[in-house]
PDB file of N, CA and C in Angstrom:
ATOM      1  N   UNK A   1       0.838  -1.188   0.000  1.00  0.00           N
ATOM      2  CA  UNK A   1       0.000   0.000   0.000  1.00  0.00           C
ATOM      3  C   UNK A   1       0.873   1.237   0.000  1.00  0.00           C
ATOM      4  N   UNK A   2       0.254   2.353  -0.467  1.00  0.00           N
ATOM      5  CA  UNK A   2       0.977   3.519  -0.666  1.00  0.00           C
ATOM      6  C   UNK A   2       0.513   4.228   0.600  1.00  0.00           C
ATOM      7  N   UNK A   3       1.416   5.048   1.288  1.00  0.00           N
ATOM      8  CA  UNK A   3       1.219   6.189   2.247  1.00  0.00           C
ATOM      9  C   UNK A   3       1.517   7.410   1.536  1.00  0.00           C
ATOM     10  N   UNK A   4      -0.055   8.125   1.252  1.00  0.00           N
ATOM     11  CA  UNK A   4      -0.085   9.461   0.883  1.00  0.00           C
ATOM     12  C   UNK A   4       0.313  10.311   1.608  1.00  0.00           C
ATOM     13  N   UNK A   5       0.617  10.372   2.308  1.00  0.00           N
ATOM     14  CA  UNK A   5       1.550  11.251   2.984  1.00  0.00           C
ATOM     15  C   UNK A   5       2.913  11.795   3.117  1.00  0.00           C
ATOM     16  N   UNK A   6       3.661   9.853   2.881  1.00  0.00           N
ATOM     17  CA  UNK A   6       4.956  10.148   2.459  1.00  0.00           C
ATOM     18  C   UNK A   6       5.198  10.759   0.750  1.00  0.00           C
ATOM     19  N   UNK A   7       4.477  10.112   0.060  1.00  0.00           N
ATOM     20  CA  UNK A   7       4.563  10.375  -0.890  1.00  0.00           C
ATOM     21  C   UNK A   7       4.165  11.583  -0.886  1.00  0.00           C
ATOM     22  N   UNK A   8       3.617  12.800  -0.516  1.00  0.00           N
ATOM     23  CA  UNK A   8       3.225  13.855  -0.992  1.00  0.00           C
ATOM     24  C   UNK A   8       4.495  14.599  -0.461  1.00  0.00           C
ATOM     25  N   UNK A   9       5.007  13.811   0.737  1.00  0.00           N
ATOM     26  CA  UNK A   9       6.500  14.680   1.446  1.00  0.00           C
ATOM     27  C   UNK A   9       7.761  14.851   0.048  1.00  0.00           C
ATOM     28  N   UNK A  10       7.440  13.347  -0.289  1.00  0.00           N
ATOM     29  CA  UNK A  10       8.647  12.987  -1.297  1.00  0.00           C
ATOM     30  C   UNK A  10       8.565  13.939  -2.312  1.00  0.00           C
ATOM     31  N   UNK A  11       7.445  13.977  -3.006  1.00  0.00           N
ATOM     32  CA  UNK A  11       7.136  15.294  -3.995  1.00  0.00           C
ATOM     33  C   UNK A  11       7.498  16.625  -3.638  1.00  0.00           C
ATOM     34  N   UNK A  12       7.313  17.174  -2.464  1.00  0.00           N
ATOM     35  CA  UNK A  12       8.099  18.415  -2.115  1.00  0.00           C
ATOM     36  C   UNK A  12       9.275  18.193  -2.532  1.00  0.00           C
ATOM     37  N   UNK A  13       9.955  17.188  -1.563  1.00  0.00           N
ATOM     38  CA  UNK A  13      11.561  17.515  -1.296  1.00  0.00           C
ATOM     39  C   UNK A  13      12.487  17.116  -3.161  1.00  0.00           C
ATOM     40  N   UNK A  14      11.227  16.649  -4.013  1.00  0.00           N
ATOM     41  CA  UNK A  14      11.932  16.742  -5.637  1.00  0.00           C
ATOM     42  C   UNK A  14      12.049  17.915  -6.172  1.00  0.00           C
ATOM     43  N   UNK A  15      11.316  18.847  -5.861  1.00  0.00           N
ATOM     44  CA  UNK A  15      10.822  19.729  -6.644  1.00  0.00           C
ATOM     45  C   UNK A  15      12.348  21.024  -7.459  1.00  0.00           C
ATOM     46  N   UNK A  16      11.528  21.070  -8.358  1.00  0.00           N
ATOM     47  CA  UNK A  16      13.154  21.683  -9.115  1.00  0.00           C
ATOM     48  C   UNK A  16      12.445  22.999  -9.247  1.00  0.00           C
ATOM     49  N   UNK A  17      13.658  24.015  -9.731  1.00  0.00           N
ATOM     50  CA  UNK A  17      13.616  24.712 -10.322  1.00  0.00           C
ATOM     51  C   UNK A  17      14.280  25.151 -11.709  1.00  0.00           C
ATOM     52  N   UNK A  18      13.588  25.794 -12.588  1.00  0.00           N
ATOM     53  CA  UNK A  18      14.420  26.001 -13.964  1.00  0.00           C
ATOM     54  C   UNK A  18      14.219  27.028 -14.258  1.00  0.00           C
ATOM     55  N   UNK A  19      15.261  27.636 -15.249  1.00  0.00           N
ATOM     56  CA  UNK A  19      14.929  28.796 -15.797  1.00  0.00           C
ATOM     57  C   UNK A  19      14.366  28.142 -17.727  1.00  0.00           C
ATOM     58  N   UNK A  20      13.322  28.814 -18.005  1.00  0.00           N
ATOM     59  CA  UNK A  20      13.591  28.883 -19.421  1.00  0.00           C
ATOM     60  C   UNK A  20      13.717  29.843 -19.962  1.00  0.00           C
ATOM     61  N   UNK A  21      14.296  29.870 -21.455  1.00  0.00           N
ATOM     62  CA  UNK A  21      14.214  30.872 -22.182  1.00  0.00           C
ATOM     63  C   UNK A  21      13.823  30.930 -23.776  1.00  0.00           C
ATOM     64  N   UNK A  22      13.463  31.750 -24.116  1.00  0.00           N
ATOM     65  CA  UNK A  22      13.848  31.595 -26.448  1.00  0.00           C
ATOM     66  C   UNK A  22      14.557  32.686 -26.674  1.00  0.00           C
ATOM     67  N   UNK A  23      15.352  32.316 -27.371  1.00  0.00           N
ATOM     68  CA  UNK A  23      16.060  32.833 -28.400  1.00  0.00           C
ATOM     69  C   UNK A  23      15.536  32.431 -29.856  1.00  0.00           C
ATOM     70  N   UNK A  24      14.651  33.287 -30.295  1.00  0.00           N
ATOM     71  CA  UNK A  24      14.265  33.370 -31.771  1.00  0.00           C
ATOM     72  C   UNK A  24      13.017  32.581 -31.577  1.00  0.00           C
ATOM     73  N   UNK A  25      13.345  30.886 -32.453  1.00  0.00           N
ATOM     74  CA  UNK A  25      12.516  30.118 -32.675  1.00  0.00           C
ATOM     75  C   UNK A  25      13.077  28.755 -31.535  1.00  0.00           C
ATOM     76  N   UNK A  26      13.753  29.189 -30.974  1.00  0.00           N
ATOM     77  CA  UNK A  26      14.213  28.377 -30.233  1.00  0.00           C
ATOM     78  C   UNK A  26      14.256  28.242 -28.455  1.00  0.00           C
ATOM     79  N   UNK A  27      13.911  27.045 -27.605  1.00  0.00           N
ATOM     80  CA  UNK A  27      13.952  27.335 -26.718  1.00  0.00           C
ATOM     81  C   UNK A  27      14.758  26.677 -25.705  1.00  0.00           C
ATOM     82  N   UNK A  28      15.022  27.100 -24.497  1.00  0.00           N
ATOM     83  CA  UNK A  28      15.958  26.766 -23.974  1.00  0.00           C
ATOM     84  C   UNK A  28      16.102  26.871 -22.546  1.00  0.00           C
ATOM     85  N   UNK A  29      16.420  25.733 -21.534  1.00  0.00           N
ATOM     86  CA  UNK A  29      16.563  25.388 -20.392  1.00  0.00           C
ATOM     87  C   UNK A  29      17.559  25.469 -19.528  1.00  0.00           C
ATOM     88  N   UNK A  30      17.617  26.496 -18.862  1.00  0.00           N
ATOM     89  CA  UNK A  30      19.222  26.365 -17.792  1.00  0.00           C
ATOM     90  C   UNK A  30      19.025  25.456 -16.604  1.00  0.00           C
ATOM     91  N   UNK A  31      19.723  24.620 -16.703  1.00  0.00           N
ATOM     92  CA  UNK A  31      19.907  23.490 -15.507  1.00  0.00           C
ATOM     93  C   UNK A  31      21.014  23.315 -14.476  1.00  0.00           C
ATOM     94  N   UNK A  32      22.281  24.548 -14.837  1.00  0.00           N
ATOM     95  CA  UNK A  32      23.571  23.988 -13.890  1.00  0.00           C
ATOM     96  C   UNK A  32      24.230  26.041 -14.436  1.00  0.00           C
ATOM     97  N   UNK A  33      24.770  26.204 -13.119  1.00  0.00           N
ATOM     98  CA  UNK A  33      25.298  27.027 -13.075  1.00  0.00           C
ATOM     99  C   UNK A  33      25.944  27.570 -14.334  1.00  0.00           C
ATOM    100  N   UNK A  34      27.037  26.672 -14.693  1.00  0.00           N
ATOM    101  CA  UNK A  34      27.607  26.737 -15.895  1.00  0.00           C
ATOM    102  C   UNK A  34      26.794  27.382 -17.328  1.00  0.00           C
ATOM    103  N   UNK A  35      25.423  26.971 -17.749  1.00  0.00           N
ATOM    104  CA  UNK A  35      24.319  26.736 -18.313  1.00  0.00           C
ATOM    105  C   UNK A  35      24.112  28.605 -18.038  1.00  0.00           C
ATOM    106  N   UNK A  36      23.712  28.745 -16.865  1.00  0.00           N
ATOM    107  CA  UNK A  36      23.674  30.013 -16.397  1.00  0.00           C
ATOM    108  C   UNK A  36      24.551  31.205 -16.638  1.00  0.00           C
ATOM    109  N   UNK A  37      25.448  31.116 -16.919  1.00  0.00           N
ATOM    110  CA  UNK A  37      26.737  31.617 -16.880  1.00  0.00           C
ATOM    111  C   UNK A  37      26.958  31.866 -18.737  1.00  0.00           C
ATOM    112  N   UNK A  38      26.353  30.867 -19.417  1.00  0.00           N
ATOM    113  CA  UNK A  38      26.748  31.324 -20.320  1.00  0.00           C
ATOM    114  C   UNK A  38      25.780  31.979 -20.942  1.00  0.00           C
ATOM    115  N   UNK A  39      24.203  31.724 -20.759  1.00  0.00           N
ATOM    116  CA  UNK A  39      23.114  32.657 -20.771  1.00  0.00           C
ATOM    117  C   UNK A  39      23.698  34.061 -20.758  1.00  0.00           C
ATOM    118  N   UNK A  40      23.967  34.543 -19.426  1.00  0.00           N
ATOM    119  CA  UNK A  40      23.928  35.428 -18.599  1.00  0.00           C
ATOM    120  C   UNK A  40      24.680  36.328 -19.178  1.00  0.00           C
ATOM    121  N   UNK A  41      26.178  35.823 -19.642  1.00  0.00           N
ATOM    122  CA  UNK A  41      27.446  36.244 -20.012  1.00  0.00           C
ATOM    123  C   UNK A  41      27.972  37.328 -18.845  1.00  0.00           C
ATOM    124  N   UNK A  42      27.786  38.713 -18.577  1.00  0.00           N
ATOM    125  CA  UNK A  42      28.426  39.357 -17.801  1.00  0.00           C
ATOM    126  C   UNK A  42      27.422  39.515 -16.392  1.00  0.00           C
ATOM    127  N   UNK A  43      27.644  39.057 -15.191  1.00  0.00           N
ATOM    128  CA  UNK A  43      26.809  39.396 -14.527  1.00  0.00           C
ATOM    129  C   UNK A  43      26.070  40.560 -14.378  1.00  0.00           C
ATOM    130  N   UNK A  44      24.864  41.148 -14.284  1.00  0.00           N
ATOM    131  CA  UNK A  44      25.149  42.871 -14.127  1.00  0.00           C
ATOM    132  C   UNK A  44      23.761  42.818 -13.415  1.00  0.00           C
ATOM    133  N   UNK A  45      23.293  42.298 -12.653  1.00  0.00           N
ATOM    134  CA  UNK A  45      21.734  42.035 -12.185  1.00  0.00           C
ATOM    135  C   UNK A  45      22.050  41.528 -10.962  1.00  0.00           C
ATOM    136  N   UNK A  46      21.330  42.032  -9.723  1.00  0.00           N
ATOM    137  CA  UNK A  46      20.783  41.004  -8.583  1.00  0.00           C
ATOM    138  C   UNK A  46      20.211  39.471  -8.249  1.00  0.00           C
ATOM    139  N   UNK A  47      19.230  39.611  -9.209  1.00  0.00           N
ATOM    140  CA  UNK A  47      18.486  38.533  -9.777  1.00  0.00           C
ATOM    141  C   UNK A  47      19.408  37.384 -10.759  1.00  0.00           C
ATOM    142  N   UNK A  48      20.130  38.036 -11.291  1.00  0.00           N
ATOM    143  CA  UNK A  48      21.330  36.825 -12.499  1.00  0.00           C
ATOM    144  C   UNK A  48      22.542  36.336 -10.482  1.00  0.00           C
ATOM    145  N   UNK A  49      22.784  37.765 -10.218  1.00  0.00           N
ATOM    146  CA  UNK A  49      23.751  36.692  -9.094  1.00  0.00           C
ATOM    147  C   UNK A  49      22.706  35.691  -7.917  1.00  0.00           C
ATOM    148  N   UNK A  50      21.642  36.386  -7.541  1.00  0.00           N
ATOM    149  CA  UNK A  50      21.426  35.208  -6.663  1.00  0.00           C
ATOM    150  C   UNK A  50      21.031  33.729  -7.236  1.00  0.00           C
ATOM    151  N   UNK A  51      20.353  33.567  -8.661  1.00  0.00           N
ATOM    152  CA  UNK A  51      20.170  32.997  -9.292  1.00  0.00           C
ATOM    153  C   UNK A  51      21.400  31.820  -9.935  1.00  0.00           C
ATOM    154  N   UNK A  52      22.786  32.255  -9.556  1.00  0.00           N
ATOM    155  CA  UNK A  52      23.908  31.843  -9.152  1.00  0.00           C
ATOM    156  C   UNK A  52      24.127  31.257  -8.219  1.00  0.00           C
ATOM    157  N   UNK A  53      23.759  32.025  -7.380  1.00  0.00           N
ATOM    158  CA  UNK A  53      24.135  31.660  -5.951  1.00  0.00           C
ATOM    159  C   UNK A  53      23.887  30.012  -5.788  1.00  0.00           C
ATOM    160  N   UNK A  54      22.150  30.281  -5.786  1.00  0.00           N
ATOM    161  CA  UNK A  54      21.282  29.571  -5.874  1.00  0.00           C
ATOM    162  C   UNK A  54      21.927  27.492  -6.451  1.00  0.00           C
ATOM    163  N   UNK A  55      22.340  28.320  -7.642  1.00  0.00           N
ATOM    164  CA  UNK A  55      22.589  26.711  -8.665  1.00  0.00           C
ATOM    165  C   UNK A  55      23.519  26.403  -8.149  1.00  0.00           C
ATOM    166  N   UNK A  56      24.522  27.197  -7.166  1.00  0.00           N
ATOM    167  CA  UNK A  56      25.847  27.137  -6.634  1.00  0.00           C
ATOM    168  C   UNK A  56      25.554  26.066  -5.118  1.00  0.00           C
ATOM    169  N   UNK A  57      24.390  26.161  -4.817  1.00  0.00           N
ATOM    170  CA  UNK A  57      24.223  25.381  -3.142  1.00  0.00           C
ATOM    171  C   UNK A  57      23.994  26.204  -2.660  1.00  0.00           C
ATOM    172  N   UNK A  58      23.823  27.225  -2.733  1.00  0.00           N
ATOM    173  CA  UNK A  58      23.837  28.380  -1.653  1.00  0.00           C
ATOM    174  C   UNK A  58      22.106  28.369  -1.037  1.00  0.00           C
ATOM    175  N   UNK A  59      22.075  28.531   0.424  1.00  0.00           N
ATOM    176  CA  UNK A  59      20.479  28.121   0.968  1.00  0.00           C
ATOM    177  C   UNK A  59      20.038  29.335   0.891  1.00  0.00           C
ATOM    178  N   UNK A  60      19.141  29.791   0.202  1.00  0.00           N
ATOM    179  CA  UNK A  60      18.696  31.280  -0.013  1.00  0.00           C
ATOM    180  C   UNK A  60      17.560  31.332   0.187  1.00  0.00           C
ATOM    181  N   UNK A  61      16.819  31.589   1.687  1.00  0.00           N
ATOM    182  CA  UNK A  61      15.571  31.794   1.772  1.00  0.00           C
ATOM    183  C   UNK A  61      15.208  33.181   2.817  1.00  0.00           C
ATOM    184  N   UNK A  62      13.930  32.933   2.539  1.00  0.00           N
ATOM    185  CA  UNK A  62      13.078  34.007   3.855  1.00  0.00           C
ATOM    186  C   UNK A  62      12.311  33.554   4.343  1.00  0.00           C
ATOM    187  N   UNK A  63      12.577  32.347   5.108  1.00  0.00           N
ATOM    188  CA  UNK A  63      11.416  31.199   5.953  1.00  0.00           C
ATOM    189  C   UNK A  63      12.845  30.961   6.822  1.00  0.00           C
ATOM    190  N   UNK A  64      14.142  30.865   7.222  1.00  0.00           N
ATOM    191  CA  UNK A  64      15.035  31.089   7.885  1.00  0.00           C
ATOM    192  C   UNK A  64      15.204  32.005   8.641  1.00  0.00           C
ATOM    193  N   UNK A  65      16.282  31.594   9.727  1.00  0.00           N
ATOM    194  CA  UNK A  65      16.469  33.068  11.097  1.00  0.00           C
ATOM    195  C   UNK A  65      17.872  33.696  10.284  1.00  0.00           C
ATOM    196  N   UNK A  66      18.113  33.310   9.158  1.00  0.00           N
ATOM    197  CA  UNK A  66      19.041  34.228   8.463  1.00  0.00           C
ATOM    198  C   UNK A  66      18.065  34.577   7.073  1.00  0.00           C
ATOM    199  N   UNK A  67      18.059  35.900   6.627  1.00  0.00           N
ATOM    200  CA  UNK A  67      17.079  36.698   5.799  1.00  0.00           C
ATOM    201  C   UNK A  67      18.203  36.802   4.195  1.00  0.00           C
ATOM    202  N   UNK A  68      17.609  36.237   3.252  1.00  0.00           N
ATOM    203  CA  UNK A  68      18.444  36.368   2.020  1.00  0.00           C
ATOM    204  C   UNK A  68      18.301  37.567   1.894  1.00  0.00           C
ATOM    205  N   UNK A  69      19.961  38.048   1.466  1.00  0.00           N
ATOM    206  CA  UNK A  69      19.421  39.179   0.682  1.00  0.00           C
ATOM    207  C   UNK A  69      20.928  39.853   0.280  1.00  0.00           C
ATOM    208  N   UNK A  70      21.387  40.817  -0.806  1.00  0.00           N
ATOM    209  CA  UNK A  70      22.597  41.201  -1.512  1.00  0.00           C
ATOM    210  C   UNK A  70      22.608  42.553  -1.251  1.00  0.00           C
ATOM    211  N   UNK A  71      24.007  42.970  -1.643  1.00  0.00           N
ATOM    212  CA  UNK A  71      24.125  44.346  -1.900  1.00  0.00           C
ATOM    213  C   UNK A  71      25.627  44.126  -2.888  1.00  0.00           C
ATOM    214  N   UNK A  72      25.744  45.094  -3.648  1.00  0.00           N
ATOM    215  CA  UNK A  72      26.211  45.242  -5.051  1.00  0.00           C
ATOM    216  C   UNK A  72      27.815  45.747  -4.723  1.00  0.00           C
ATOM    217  N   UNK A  73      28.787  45.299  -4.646  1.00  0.00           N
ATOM    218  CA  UNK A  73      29.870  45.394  -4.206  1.00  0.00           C
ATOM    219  C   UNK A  73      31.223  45.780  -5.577  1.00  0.00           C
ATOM    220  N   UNK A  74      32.139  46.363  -5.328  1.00  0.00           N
ATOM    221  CA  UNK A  74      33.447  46.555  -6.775  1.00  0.00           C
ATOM    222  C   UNK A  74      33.076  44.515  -7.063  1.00  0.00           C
ATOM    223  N   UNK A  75      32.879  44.310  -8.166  1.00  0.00           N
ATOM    224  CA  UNK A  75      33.499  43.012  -9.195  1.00  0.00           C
ATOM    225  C   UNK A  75      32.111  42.229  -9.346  1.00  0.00           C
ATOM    226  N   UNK A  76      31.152  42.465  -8.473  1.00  0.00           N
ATOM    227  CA  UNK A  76      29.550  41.535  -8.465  1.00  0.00           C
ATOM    228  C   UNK A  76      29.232  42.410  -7.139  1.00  0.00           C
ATOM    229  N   UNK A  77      28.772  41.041  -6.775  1.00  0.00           N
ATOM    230  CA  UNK A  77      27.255  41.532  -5.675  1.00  0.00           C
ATOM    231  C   UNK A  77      27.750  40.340  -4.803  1.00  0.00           C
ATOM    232  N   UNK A  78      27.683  40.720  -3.680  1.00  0.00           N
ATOM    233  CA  UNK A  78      27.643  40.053  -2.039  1.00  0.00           C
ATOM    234  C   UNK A  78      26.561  39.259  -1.495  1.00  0.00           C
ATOM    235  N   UNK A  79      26.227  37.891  -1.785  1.00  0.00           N
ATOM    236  CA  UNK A  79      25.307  37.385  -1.379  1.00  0.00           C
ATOM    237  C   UNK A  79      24.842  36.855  -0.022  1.00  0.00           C
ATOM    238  N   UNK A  80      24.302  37.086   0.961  1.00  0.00           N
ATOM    239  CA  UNK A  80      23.650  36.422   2.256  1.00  0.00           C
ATOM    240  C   UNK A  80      22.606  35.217   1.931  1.00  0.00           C
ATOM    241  N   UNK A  81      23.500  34.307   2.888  1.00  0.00           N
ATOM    242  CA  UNK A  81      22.719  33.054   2.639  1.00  0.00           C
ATOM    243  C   UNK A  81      22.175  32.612   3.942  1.00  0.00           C
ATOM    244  N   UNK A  82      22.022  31.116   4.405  1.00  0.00           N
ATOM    245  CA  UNK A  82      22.006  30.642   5.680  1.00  0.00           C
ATOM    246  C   UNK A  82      22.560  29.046   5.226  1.00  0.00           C
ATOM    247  N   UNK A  83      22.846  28.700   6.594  1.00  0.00           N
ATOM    248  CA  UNK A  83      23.208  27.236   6.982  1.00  0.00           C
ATOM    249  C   UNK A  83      23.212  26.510   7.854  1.00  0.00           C
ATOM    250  N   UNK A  84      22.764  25.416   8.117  1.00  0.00           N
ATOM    251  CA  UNK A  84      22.634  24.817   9.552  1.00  0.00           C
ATOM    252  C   UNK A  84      21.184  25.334   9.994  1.00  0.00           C
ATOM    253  N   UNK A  85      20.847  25.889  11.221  1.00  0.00           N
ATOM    254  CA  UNK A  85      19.820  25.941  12.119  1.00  0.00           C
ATOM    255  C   UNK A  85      19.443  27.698  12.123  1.00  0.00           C
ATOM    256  N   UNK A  86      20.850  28.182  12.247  1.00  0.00           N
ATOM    257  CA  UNK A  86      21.098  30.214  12.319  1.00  0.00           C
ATOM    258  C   UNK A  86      21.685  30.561  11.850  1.00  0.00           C
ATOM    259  N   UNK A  87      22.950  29.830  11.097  1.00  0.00           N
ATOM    260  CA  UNK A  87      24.323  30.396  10.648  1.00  0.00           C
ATOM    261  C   UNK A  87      24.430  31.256   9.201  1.00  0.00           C
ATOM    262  N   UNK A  88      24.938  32.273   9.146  1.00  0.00           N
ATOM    263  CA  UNK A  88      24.788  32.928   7.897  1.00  0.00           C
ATOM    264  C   UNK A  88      26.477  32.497   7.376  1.00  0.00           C
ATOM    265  N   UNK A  89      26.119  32.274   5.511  1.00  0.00           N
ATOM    266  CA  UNK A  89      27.393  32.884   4.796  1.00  0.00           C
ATOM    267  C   UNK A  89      27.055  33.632   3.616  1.00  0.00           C
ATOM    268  N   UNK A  90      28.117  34.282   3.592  1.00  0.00           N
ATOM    269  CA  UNK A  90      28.349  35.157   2.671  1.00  0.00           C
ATOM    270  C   UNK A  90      28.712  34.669   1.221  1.00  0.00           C
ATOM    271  N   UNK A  91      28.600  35.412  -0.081  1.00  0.00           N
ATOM    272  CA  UNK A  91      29.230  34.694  -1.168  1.00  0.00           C
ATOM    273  C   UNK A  91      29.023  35.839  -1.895  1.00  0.00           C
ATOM    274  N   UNK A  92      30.308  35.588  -2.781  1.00  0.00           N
ATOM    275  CA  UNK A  92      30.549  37.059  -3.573  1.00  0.00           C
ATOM    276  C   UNK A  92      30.209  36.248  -5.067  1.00  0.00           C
ATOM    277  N   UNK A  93      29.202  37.053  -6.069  1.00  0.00           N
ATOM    278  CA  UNK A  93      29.181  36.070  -7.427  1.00  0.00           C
ATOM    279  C   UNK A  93      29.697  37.690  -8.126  1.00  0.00           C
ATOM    280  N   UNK A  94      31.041  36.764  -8.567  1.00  0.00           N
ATOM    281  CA  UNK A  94      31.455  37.916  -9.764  1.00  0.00           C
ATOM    282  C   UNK A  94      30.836  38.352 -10.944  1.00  0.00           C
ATOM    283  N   UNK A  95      31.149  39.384 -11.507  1.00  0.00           N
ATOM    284  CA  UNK A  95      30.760  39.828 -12.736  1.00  0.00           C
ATOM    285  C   UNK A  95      30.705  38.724 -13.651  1.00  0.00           C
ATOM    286  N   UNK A  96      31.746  37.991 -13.706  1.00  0.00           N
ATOM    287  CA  UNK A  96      31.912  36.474 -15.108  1.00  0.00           C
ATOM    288  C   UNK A  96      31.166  35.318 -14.416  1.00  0.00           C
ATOM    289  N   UNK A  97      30.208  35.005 -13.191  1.00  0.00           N
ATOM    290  CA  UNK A  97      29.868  34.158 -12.607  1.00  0.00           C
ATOM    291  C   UNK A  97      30.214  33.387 -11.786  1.00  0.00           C
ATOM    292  N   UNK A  98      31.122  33.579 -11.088  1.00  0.00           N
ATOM    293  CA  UNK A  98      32.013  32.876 -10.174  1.00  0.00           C
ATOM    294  C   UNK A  98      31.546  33.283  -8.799  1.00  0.00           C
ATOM    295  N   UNK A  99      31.294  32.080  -8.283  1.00  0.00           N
ATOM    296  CA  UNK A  99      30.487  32.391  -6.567  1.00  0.00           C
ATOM    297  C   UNK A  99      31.765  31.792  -5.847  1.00  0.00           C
ATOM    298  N   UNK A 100      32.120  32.724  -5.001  1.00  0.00           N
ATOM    299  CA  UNK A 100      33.397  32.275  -3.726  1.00  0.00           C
ATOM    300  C   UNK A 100      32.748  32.846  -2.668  1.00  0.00           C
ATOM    301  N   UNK A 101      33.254  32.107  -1.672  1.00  0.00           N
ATOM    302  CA  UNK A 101      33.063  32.045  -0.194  1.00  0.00           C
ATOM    303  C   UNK A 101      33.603  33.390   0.319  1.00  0.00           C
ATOM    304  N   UNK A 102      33.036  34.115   0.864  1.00  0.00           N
ATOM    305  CA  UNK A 102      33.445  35.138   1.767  1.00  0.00           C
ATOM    306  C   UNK A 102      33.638  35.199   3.040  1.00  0.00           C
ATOM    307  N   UNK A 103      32.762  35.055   3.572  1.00  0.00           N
ATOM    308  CA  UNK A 103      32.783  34.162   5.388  1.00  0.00           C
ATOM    309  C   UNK A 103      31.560  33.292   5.692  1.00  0.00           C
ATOM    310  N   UNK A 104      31.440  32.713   6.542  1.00  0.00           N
ATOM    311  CA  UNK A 104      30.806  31.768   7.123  1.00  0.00           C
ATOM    312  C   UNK A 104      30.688  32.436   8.517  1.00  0.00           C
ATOM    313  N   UNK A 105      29.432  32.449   9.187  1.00  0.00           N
ATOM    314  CA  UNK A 105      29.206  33.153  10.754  1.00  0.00           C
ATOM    315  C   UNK A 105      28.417  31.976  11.395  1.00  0.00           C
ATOM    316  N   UNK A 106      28.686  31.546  12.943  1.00  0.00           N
ATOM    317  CA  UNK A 106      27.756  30.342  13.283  1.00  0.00           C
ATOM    318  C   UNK A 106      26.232  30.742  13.394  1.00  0.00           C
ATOM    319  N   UNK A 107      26.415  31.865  14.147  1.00  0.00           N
ATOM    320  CA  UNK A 107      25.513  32.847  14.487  1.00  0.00           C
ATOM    321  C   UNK A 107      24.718  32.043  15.417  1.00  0.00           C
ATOM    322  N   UNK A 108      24.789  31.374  16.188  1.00  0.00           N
ATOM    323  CA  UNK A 108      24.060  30.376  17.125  1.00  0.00           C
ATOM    324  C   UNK A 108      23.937  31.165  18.318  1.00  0.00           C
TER     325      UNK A 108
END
């Protein structure tokens, strides 16, 4: 027998996200950072870096005791994430798409 319940859990925890797009007559699916990156070409948007962030692992929400959110720094934009239970990190996504670690806080 099936438990609707688990199964409706299991369906959450699949759930994807994608970007699509067209170009012309054509259409097209970003699935991996990389994918993103070449879409994107120069970062120059909020929305293109967290959207980085994002494909990068980065936990980016506002249902957390750490609050997503950027500010626009020399080379990209400064991303706030969370991890664990309270802990915030930081991540810088460059102009060419490159997300590096900035700090990590436990914040516990």
């Amino acid at each position: 027998t099936l438990d609707r319940s688990s199964a409706a859990s299991d369906v959450y925890k699949r759930q994807a996200n994608y970007l699509v797009y067209t170009r012309g007559d054509d259409v097209g699916v970003v699935q991996n950072a990389g994918e993103a990156r070449a879409l994107f070409g120069v970062v120059d948007s909020p929305q293109e870096a967290l959207y980085l962030a994002k494909l990068s692992g980065e936990n980016l929400s506002c249902t957390t005791s750490v609050q997503a959110s950027y500010a626009a720094v020399e080379g990209g934009y400064e991303i706030v994430g969370s991890f664990g239970t309270c802990g915030r990190r930081i991540v810088q996504v460059s102009k060419d798409g490159a997300v590096e670690l900035v700090r990590q806080d436990d914040g516990c």
